[in-house]
Protein backbone atom coordinates (compact mmCIF):
# COMPACT_ATOMS: atom_id res chain seq x y z
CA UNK A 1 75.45 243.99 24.85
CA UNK A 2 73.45 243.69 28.35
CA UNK A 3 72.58 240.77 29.32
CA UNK A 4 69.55 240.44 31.78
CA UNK A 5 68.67 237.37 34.11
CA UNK A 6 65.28 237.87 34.98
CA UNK A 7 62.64 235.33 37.40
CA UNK A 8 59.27 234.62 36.53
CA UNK A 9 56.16 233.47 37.17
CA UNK A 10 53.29 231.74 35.29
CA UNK A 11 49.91 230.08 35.03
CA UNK A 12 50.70 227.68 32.41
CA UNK A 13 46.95 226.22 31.55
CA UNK A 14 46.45 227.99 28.62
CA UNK A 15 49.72 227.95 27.25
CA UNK A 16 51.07 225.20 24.83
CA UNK A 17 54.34 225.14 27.27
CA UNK A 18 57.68 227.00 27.68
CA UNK A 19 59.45 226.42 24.01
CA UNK A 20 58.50 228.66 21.24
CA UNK A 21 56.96 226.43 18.75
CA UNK A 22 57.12 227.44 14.89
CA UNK A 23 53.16 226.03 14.30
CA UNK A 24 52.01 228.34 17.41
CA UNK A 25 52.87 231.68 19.21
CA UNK A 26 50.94 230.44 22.29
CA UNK A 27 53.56 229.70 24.17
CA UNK A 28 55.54 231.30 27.50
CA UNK A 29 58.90 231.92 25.90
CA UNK A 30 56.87 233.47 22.22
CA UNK A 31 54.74 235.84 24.30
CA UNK A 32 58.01 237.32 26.01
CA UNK A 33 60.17 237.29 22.95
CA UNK A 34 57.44 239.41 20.86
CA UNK A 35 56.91 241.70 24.18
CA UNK A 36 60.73 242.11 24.86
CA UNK A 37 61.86 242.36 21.01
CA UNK A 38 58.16 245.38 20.85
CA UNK A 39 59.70 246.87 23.93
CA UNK A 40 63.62 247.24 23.01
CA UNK A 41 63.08 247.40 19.45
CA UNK A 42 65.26 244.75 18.24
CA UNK A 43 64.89 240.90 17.95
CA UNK A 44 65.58 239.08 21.07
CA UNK A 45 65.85 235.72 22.14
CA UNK A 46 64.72 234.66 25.57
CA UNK A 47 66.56 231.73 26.95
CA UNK A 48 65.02 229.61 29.67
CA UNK A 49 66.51 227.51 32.63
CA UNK A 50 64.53 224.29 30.87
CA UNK A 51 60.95 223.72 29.03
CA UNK A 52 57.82 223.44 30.90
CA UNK A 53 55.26 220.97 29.17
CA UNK A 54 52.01 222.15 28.16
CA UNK A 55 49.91 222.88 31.01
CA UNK A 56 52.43 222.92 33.81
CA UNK A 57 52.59 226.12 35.65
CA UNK A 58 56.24 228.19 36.98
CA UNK A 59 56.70 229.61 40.80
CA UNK A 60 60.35 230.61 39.55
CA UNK A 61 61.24 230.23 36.08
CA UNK A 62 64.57 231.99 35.25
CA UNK A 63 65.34 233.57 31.66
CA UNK A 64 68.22 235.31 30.15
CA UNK A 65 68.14 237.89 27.24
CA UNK A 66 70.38 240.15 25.67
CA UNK A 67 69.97 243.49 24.16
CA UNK A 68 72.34 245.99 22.02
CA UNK A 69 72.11 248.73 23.72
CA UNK A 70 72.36 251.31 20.83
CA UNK A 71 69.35 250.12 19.05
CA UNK A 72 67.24 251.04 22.32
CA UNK A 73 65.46 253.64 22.88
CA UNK A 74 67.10 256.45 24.44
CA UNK A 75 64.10 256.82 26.87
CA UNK A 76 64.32 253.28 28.09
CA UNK A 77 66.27 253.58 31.57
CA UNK A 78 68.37 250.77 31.51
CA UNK A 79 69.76 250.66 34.57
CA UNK A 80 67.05 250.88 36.39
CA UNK A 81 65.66 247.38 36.34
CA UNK A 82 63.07 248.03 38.78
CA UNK A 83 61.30 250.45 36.16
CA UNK A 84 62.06 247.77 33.51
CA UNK A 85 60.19 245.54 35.18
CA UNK A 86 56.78 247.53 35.68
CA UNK A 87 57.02 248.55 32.21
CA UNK A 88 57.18 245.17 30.81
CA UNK A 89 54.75 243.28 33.01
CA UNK A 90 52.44 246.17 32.07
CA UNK A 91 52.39 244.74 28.41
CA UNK A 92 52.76 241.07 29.31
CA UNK A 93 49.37 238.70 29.69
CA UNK A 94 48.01 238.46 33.04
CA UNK A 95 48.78 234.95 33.19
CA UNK A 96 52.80 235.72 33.18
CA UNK A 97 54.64 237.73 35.39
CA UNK A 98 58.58 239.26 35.64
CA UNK A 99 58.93 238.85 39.85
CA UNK A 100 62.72 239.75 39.28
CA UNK A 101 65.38 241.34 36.83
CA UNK A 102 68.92 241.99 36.87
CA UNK A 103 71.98 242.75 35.14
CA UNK A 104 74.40 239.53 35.16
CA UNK A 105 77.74 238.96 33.27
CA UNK A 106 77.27 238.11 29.38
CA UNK A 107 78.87 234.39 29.81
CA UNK A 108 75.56 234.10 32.16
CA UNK A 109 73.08 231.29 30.44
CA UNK A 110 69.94 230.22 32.29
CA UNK A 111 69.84 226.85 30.78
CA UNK A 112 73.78 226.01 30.89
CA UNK A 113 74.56 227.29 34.59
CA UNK A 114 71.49 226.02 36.21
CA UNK A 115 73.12 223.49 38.56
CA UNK A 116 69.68 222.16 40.14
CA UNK A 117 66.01 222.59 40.39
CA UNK A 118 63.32 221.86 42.55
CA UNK A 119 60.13 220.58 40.77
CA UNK A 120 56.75 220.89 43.36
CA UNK A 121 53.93 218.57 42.47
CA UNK A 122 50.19 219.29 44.41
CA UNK A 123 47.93 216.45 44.77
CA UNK A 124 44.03 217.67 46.38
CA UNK A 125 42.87 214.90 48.40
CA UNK A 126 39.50 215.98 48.59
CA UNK A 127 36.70 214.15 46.30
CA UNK A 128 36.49 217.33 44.39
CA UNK A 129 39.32 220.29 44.05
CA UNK A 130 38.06 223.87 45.66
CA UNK A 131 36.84 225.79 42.23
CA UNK A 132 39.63 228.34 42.73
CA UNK A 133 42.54 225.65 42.94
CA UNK A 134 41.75 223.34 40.54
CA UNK A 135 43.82 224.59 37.77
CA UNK A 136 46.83 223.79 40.11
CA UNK A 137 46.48 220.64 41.93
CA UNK A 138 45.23 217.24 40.79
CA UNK A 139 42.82 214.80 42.29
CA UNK A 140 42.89 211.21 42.50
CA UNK A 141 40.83 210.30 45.59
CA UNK A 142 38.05 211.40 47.64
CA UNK A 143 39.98 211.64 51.28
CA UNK A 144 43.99 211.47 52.83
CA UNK A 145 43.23 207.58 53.23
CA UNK A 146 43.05 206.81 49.33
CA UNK A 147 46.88 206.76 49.58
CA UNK A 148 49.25 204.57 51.52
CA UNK A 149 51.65 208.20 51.38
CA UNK A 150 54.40 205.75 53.69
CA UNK A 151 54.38 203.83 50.88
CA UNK A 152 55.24 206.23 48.06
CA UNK A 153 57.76 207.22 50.57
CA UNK A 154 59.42 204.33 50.65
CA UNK A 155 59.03 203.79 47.12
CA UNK A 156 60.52 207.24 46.01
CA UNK A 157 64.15 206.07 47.32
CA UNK A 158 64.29 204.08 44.28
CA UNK A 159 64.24 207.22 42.06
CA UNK A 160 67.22 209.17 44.55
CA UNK A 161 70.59 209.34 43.22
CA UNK A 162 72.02 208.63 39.22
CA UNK A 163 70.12 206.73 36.71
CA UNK A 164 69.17 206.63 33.66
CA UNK A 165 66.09 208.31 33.14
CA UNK A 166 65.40 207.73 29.27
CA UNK A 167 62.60 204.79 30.22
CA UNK A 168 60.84 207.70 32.51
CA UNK A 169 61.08 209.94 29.97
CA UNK A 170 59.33 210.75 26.42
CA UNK A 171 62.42 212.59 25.35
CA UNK A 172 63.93 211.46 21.80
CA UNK A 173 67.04 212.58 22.03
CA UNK A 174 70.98 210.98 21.34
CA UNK A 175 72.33 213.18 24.30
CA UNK A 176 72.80 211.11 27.68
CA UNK A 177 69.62 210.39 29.37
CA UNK A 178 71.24 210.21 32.82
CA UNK A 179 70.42 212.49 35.71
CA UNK A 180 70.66 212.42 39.18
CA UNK A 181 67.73 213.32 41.73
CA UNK A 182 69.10 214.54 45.23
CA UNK A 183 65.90 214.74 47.01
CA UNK A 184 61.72 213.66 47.55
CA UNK A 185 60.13 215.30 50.04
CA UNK A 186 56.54 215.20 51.05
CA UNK A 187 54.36 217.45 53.23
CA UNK A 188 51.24 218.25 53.53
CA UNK A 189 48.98 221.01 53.40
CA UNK A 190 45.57 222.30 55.25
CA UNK A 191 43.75 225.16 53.56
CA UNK A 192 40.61 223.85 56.70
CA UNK A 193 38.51 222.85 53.72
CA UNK A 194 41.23 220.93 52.00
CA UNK A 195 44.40 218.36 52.55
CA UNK A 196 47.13 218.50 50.05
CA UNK A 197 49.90 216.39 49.27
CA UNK A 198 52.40 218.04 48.07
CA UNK A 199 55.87 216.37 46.51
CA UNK A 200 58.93 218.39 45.85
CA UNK A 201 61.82 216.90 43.26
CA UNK A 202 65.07 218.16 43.45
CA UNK A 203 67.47 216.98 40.65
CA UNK A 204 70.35 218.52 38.34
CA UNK A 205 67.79 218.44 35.62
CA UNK A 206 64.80 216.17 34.39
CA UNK A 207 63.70 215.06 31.30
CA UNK A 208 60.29 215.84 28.98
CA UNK A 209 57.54 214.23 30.99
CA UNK A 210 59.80 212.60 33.82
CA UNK A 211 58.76 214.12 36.77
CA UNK A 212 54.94 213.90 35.70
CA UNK A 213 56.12 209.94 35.04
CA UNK A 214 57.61 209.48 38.14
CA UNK A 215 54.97 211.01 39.98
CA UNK A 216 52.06 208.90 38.38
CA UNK A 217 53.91 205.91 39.28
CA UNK A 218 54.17 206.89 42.89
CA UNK A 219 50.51 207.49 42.59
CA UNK A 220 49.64 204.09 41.59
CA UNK A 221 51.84 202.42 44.24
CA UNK A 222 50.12 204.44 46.74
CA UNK A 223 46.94 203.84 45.44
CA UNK A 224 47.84 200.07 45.75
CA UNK A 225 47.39 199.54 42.16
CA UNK A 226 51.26 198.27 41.46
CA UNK A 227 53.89 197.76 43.88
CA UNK A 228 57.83 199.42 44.07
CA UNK A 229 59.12 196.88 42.66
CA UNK A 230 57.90 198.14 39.49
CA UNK A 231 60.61 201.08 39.16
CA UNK A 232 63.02 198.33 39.20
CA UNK A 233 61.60 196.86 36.56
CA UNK A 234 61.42 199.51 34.70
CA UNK A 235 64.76 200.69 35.16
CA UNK A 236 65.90 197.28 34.35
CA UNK A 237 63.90 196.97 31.40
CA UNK A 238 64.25 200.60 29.83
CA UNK A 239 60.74 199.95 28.90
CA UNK A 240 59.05 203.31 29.15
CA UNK A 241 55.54 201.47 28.45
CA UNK A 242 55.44 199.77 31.26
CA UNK A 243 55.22 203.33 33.23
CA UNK A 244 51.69 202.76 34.89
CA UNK A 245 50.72 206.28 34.78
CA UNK A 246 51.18 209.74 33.90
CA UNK A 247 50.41 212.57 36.29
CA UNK A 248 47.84 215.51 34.91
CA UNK A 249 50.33 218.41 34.31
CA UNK A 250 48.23 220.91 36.01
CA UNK A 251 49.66 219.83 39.38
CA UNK A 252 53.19 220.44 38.51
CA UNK A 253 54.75 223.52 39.20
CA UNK A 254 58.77 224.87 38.15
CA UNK A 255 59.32 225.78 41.64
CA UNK A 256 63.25 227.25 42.15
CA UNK A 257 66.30 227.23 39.84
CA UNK A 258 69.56 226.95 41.73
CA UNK A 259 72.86 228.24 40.60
């Protein structure tokens, strides 16, 4: 067996998010397993460093597959993953893209090594997003002044270390719900027509919806709308209604895996 670790990139709008889903084959990790399994001739199962949700877009998603190498064609070269990859994005939508392939060790699993990842979340501030970004930022107020950004600062502490997530979350799961976020950090970003604010989460792994969660509720505190005390609350609580708000997905973007 090879084993292959590859990167990727991908416009998630039209796609109904990362995980193959048995009532759809429009998703990320479908459209590469009927490419790769068409391209090796064999079945293969792409496994991915964690699920995107519908919607949310990928700077640096990283997969694993495997192959046996004696049902593949003897014309495929494959240890030459450079050619690999030009092949394969040639058949692949336009809307995905291999950026990176490799041969790793067969104990190698994208999901189960992943020791962190960085989550980037774009916010336009403009009253209206430029017609060639709005599929990946989202809006909420017509200039940089809508939001008290010192305050969503401040507030964001509340989110760093271990918790337990479950009550920012709209996972249903028995597994542990606890996670632990190292970092928040916010910039911003001039295009000269355009201010962005742009938040980047780095945890050892997030839940289904959480970062979207926590981001809509740093929204609404900077908005003045709630105040931080809120994430106490919630955390207190475990009440994962009283989350004020949650983020549009197409402002979220898989930005690194770290291993």
């Amino acid at each position: 067996m090879i084993n292959y670790k590859i990167i990727l990139e991908y416009d998630g709008t039209r796609y109904n998010g990362w995980q193959r889903q048995g009532n759809t084959d429009n998703t990320i990790q479908g459209k590469l397993e009927t490419i790769l399994s068409r391209y090796f001739s064999q079945d293969i199962e792409v496994h991915g460093s964690g699920r995107t949700d519908a919607g949310v877009h990928a700077l640096g998603q990283v997969a694993n597959f495997k192959i046996q190498e004696s049902l593949t064609p003897i014309e495929l070269k494959l240890d030459e993953p450079a050619s690999l990859i030009i092949a394969i994005n040639s058949f692949l939508p336009e809307d995905i893209r291999i950026t990176s392939m490799n041969t790793v060790d067969n104990r190698f699993h994208a999901r189960l090594n992943a020791k962190s990842k960085i989550y980037r979340y774009s916010i336009c501030l403009s009253q209206k997003r430029s017609v060639f970004d709005r599929k990946y930022c989202s809006v909420i107020g017509d200039s940089l002044s809508s939001l008290d950004i010192d305050a969503m600062k401040e507030a964001s502490s509340k989110f760093l270390g271990e918790h337990d997530f479950g009550c920012f979350s709209d996972t249903k799961t028995k597994k542990s719900t606890v996670r632990y976020v190292e970092s928040i950090i916010f910039s911003t970003e001039n295009t000269g027509t355009d201010t962005y604010l742009v938040v980047n989460f780095k945890g050892n792994g997030f839940l289904y919806h959480t970062v979207r969660l926590m981001m809509g509720t740093l929204i609404k505190i900077g908005l003045g709308e709630c105040s931080s005390s809120i994430i106490d609350e919630i955390f207190a609580t475990k009440n994962r209604k009283a989350v004020p708000f949650m983020a549009p997905a197409e402002g979220l973007f898989l930005s690194q895996v770290l291993y």
